[in-house]
PDB file of N, CA and C in Angstrom:
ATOM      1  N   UNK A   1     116.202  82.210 103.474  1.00  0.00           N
ATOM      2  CA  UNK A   1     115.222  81.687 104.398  1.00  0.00           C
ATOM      3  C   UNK A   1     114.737  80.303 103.982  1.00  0.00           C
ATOM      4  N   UNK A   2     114.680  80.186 102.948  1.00  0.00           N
ATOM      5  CA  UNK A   2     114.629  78.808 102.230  1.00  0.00           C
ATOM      6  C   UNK A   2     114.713  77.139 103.111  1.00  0.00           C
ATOM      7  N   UNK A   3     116.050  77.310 103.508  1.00  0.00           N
ATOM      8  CA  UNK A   3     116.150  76.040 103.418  1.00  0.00           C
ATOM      9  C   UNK A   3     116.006  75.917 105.580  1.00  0.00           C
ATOM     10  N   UNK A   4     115.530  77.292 106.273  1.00  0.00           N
ATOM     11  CA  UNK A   4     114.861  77.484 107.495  1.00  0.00           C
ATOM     12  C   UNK A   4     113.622  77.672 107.773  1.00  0.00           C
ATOM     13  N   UNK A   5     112.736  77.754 106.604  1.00  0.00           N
ATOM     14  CA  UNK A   5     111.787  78.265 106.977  1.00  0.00           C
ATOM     15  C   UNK A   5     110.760  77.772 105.580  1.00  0.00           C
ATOM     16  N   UNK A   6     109.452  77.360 105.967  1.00  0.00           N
ATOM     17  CA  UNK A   6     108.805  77.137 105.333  1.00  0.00           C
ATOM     18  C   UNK A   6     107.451  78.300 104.580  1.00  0.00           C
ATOM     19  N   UNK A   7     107.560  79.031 105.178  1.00  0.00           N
ATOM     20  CA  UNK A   7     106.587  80.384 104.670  1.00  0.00           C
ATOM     21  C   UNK A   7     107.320  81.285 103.357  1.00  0.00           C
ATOM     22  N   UNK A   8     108.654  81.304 103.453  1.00  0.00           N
ATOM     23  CA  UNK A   8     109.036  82.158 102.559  1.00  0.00           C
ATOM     24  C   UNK A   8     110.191  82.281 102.184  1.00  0.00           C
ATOM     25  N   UNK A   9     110.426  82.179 100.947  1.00  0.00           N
ATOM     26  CA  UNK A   9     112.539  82.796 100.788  1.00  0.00           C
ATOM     27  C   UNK A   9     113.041  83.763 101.059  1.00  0.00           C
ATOM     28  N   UNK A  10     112.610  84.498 101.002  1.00  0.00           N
ATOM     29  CA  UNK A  10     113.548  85.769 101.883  1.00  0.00           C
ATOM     30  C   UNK A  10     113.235  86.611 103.056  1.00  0.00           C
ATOM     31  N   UNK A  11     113.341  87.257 103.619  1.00  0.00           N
ATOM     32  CA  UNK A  11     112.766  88.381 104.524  1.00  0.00           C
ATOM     33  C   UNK A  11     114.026  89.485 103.631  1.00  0.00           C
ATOM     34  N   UNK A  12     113.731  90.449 103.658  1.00  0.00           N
ATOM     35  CA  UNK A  12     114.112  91.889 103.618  1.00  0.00           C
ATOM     36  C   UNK A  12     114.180  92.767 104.861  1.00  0.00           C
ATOM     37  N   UNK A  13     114.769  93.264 105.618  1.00  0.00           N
ATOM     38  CA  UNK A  13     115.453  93.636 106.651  1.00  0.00           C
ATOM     39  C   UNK A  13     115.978  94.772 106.915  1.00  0.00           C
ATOM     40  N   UNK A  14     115.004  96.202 107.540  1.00  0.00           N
ATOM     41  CA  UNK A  14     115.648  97.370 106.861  1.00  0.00           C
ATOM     42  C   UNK A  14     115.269  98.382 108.215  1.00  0.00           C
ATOM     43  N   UNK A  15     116.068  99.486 108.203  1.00  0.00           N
ATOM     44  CA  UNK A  15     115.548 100.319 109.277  1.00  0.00           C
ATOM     45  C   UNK A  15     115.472 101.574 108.933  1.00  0.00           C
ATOM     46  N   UNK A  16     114.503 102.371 109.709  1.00  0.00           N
ATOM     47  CA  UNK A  16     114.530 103.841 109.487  1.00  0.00           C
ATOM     48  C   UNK A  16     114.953 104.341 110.476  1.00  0.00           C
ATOM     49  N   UNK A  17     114.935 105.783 110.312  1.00  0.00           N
ATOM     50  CA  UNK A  17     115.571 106.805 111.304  1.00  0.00           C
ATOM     51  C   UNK A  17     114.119 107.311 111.835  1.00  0.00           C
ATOM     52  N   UNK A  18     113.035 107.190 111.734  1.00  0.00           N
ATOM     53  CA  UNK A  18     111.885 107.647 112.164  1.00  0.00           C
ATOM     54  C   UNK A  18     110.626 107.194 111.621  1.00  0.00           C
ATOM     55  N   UNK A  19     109.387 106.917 112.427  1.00  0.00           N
ATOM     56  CA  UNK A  19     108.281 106.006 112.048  1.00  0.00           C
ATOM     57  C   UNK A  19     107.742 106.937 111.042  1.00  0.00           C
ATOM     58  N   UNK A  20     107.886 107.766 110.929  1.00  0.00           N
ATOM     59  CA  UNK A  20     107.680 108.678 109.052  1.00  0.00           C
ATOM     60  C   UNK A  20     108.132 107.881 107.880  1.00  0.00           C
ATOM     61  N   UNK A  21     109.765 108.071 108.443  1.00  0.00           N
ATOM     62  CA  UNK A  21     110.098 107.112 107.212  1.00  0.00           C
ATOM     63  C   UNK A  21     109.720 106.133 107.118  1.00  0.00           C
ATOM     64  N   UNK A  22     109.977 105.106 108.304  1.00  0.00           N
ATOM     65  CA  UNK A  22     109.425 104.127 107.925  1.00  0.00           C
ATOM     66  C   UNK A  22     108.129 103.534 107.111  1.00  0.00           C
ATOM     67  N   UNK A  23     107.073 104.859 107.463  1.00  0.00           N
ATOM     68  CA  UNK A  23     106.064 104.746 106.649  1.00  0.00           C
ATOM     69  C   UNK A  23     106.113 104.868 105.290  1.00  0.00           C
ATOM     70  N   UNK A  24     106.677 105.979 105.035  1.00  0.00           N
ATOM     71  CA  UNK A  24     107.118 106.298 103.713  1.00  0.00           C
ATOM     72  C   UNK A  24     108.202 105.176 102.484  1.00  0.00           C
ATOM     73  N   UNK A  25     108.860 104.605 103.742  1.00  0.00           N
ATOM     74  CA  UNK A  25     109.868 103.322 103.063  1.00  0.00           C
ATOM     75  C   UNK A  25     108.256 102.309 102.483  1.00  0.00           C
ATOM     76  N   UNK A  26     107.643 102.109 102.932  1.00  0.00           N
ATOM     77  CA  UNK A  26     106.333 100.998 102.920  1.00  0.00           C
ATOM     78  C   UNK A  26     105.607 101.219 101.728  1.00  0.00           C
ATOM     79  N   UNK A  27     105.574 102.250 101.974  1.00  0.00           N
ATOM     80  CA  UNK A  27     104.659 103.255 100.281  1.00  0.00           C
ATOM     81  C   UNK A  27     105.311 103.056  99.619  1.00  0.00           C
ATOM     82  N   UNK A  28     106.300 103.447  99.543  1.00  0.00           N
ATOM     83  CA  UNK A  28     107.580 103.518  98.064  1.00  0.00           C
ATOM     84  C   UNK A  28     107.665 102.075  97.143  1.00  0.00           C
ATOM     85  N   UNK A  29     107.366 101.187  98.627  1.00  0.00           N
ATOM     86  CA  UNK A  29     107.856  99.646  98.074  1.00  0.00           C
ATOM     87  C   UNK A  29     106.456  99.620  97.792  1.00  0.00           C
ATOM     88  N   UNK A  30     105.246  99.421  98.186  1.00  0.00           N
ATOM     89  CA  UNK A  30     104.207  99.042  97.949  1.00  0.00           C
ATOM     90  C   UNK A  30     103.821  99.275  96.489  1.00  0.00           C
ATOM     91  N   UNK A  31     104.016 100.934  95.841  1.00  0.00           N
ATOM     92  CA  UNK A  31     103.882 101.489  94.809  1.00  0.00           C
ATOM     93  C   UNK A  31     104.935 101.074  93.670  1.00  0.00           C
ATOM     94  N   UNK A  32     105.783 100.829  94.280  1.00  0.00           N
ATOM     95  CA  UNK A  32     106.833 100.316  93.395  1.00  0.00           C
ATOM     96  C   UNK A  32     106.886  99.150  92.618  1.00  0.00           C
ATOM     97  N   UNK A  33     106.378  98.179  93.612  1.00  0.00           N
ATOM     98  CA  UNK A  33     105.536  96.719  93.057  1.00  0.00           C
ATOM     99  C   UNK A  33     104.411  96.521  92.261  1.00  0.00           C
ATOM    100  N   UNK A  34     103.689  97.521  92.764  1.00  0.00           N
ATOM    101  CA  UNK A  34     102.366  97.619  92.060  1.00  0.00           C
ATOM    102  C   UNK A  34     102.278  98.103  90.517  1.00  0.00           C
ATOM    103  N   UNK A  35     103.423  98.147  90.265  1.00  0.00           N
ATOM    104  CA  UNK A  35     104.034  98.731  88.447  1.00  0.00           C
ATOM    105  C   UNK A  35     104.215  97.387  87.861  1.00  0.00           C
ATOM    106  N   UNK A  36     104.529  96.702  88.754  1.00  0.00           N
ATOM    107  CA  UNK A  36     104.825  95.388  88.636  1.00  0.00           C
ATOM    108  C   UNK A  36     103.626  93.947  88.333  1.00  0.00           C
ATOM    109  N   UNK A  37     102.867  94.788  89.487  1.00  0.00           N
ATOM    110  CA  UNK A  37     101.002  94.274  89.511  1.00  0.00           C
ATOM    111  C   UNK A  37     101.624  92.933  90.823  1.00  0.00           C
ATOM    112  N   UNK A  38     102.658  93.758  91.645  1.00  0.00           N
ATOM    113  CA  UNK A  38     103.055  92.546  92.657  1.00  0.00           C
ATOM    114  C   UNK A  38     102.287  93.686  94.025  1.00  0.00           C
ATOM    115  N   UNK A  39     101.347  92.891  94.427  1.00  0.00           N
ATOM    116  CA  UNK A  39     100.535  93.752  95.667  1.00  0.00           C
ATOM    117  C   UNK A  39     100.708  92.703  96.687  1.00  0.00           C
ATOM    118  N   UNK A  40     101.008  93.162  98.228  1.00  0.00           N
ATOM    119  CA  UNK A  40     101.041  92.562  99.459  1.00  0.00           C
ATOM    120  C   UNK A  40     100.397  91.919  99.976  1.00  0.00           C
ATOM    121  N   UNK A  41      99.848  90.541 100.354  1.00  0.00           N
ATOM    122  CA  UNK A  41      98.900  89.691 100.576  1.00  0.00           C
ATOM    123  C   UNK A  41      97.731  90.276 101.751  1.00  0.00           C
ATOM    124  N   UNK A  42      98.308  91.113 102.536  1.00  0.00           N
ATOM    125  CA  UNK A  42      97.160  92.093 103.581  1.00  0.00           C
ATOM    126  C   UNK A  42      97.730  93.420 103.452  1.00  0.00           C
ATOM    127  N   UNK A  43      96.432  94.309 103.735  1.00  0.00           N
ATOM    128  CA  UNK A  43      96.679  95.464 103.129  1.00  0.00           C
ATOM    129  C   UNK A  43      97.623  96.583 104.363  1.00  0.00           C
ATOM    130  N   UNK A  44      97.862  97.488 104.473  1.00  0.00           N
ATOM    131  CA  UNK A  44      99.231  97.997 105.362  1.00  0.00           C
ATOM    132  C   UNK A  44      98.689  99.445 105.766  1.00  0.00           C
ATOM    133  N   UNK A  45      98.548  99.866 107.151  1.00  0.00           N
ATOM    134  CA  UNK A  45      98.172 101.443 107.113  1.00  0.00           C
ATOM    135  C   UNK A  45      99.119 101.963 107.123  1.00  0.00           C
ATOM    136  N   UNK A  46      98.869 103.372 106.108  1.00  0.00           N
ATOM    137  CA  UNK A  46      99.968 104.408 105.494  1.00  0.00           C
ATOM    138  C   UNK A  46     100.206 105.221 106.540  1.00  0.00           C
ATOM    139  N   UNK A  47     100.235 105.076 107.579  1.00  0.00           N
ATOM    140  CA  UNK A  47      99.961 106.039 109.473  1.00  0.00           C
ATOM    141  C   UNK A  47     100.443 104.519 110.102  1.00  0.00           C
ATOM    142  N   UNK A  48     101.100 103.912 110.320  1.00  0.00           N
ATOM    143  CA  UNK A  48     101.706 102.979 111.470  1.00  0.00           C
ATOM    144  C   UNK A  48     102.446 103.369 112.512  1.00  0.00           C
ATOM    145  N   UNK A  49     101.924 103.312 113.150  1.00  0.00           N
ATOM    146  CA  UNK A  49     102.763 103.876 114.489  1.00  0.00           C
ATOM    147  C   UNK A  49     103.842 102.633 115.068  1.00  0.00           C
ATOM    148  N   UNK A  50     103.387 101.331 114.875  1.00  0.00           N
ATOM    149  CA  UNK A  50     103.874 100.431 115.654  1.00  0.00           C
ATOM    150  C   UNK A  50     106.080 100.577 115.570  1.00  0.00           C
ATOM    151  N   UNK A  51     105.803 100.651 114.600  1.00  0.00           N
ATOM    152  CA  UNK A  51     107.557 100.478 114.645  1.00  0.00           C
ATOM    153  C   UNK A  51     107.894  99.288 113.587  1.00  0.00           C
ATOM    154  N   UNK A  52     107.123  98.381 113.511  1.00  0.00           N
ATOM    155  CA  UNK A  52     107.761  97.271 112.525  1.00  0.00           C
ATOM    156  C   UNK A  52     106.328  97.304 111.440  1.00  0.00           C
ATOM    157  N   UNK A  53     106.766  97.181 110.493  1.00  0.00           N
ATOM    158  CA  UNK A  53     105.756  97.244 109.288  1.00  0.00           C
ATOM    159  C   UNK A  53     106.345  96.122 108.700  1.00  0.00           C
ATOM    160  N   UNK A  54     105.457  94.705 108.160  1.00  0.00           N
ATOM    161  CA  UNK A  54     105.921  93.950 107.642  1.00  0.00           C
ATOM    162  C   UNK A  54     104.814  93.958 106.614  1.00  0.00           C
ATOM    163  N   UNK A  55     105.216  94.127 104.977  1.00  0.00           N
ATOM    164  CA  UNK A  55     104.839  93.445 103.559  1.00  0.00           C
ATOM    165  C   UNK A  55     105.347  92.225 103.415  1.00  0.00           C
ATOM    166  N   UNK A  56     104.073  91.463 103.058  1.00  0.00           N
ATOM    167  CA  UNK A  56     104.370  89.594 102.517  1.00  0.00           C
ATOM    168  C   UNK A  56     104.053  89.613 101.266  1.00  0.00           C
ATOM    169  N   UNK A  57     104.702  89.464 100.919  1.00  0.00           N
ATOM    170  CA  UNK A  57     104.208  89.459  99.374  1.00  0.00           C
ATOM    171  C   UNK A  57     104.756  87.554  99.135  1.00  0.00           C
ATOM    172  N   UNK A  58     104.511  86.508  99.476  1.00  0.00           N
ATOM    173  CA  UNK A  58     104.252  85.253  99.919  1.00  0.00           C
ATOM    174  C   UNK A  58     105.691  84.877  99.865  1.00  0.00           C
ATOM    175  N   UNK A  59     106.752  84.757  98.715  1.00  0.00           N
ATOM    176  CA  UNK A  59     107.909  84.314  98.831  1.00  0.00           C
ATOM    177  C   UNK A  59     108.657  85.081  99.584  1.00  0.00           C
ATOM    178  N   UNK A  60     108.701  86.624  99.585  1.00  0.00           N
ATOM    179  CA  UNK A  60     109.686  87.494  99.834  1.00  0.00           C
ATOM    180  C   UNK A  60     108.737  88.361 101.086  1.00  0.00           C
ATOM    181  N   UNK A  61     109.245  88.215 102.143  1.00  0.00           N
ATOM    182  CA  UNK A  61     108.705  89.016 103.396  1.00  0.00           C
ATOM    183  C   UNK A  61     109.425  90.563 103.630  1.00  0.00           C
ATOM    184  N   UNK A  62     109.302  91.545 103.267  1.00  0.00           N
ATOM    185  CA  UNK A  62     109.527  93.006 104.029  1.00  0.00           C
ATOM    186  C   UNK A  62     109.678  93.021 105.065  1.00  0.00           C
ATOM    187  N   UNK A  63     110.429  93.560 106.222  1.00  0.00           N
ATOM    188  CA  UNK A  63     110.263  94.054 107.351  1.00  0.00           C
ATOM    189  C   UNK A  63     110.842  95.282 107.605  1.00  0.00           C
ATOM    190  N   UNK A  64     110.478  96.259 107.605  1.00  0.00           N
ATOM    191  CA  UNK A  64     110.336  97.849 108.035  1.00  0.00           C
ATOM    192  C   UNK A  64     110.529  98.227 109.262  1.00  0.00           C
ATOM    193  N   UNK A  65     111.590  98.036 109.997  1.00  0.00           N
ATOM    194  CA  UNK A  65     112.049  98.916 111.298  1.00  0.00           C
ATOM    195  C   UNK A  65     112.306 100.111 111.616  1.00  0.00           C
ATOM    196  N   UNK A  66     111.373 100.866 112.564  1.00  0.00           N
ATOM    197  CA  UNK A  66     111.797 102.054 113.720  1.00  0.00           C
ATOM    198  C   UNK A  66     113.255 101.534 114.389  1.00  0.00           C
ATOM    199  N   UNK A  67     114.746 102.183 113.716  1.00  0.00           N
ATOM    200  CA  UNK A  67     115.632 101.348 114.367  1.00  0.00           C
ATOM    201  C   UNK A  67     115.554 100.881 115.855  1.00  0.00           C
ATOM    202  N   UNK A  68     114.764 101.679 116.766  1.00  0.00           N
ATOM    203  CA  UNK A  68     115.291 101.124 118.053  1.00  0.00           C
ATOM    204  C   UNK A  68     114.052  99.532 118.032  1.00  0.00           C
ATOM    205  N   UNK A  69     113.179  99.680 117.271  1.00  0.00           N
ATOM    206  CA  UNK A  69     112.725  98.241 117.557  1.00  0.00           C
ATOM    207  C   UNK A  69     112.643  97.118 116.762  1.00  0.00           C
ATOM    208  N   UNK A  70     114.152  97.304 115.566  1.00  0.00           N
ATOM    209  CA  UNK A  70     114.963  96.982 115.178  1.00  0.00           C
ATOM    210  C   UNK A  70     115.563  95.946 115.880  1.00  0.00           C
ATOM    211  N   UNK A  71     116.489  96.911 117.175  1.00  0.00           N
ATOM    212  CA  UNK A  71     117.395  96.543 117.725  1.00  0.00           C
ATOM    213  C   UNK A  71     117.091  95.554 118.454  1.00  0.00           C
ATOM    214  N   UNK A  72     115.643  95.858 119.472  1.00  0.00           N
ATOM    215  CA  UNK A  72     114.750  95.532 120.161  1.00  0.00           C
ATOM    216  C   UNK A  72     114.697  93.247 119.688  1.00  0.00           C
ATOM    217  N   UNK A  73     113.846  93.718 118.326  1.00  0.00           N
ATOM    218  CA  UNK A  73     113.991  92.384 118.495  1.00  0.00           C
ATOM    219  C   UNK A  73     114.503  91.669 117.370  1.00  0.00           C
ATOM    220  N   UNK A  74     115.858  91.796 116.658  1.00  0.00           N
ATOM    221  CA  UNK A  74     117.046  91.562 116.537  1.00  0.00           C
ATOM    222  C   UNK A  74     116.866  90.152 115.492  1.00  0.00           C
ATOM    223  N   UNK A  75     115.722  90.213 114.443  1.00  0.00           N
ATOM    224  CA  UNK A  75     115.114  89.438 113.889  1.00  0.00           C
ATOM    225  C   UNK A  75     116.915  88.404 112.801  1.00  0.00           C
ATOM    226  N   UNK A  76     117.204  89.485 112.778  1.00  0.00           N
ATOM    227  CA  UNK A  76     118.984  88.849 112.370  1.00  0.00           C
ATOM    228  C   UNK A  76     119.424  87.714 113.175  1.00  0.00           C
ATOM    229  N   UNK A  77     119.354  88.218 114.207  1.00  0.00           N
ATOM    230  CA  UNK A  77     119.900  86.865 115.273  1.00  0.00           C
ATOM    231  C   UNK A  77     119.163  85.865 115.056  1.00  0.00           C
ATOM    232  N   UNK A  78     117.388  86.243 115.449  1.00  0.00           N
ATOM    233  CA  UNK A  78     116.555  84.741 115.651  1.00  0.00           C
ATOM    234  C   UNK A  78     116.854  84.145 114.754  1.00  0.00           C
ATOM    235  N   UNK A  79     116.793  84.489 113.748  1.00  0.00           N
ATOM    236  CA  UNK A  79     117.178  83.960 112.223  1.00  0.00           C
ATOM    237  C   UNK A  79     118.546  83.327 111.860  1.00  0.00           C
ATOM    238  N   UNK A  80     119.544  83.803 112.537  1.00  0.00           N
ATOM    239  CA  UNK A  80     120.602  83.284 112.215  1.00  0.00           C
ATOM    240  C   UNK A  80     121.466  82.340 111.483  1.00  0.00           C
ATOM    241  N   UNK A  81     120.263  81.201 111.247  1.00  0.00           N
ATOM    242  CA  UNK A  81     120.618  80.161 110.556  1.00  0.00           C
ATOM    243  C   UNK A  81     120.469  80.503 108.978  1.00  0.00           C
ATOM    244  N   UNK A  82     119.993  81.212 108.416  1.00  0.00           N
ATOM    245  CA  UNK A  82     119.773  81.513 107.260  1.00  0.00           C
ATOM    246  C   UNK A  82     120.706  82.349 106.514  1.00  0.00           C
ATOM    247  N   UNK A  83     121.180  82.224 105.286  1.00  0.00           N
ATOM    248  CA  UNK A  83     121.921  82.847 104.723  1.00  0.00           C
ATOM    249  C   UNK A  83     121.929  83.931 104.372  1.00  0.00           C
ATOM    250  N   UNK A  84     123.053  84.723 104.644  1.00  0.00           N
ATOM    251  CA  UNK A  84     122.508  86.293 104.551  1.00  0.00           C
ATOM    252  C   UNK A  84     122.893  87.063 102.876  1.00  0.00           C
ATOM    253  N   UNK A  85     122.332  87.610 102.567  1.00  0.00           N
ATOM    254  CA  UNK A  85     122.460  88.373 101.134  1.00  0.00           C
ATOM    255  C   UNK A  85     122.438  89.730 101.163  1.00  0.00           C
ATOM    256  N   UNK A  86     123.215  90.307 100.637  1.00  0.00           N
ATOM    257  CA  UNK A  86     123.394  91.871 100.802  1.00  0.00           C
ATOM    258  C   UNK A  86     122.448  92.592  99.460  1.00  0.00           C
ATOM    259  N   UNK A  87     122.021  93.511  99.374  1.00  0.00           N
ATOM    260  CA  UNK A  87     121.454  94.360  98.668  1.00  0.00           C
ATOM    261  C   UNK A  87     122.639  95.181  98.080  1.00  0.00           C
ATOM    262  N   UNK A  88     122.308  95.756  96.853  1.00  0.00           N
ATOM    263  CA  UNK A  88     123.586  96.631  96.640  1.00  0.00           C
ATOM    264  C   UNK A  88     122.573  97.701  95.859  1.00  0.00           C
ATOM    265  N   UNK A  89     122.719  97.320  94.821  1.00  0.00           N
ATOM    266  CA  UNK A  89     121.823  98.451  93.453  1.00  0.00           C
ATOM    267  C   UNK A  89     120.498  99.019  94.108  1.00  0.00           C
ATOM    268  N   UNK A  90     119.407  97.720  94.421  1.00  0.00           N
ATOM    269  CA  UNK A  90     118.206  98.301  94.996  1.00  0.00           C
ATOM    270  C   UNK A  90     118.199  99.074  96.212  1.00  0.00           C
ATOM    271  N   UNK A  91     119.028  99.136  96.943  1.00  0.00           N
ATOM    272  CA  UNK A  91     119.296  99.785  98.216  1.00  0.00           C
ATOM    273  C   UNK A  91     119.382 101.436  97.904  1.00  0.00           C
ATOM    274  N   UNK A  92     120.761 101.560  97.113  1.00  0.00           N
ATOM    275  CA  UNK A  92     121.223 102.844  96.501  1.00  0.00           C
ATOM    276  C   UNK A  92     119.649 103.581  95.985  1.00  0.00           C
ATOM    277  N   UNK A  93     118.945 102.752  94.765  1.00  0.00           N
ATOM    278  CA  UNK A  93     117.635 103.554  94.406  1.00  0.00           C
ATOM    279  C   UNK A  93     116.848 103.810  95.465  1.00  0.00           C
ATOM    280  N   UNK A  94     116.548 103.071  96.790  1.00  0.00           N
ATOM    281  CA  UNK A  94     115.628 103.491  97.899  1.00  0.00           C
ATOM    282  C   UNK A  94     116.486 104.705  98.144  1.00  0.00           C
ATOM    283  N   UNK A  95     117.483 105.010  98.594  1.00  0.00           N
ATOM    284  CA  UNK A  95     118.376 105.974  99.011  1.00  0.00           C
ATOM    285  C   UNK A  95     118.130 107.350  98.233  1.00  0.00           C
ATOM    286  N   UNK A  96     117.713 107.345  97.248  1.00  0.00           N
ATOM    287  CA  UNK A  96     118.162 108.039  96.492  1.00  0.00           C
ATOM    288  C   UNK A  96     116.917 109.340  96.445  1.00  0.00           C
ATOM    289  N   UNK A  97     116.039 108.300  96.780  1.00  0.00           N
ATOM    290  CA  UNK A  97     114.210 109.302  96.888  1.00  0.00           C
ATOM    291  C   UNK A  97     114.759 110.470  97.451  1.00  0.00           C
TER     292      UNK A  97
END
């Protein structure tokens, strides 16, 4: 995102199979950071209904998709210009909960 965007280097880009998980994906990361003492610049309700849950943590942006509103608004495309990076290791440990 770097060399498109002035707010932040990365976005993170992820979907669930249901606004549960998705909630639950949010916690995991939230708690996970916080071992770290890396906490989200606004705070996030653990009950979101909306479908997209986004953590900023200022360089690196989260975004948490209900896949269909995911699909909906296709933040890959708008973005397009930015270089894409795959996850490998950290992915597998989310998986793994």
């Amino acid at each position: 995102m770097r060399k498109v965007s002035s707010f932040c280097d990365y976005f993170i880009i992820l979907s669930a199979t249901s606004l549960r998980q998705a909630n639950a994906i949010a916690q995991a990361v939230i708690k996970d950071l916080s071992t770290e003492k890396i906490k989200p610049l606004s705070p996030v309700s653990p009950n979101d209904e909306s479908g997209w849950i986004v953590l900023d943590f200022a360089s690196v942006v989260v975004h948490i998709f209900y896949k269909p509103i995911r699909e909906f608004y296709s933040l890959e495309n708008l973005w397009s210009d930015a270089k894409k990076v795959r996850l490998t290791s950290s992915v597998k440990k989310l998986e793994s909960r």
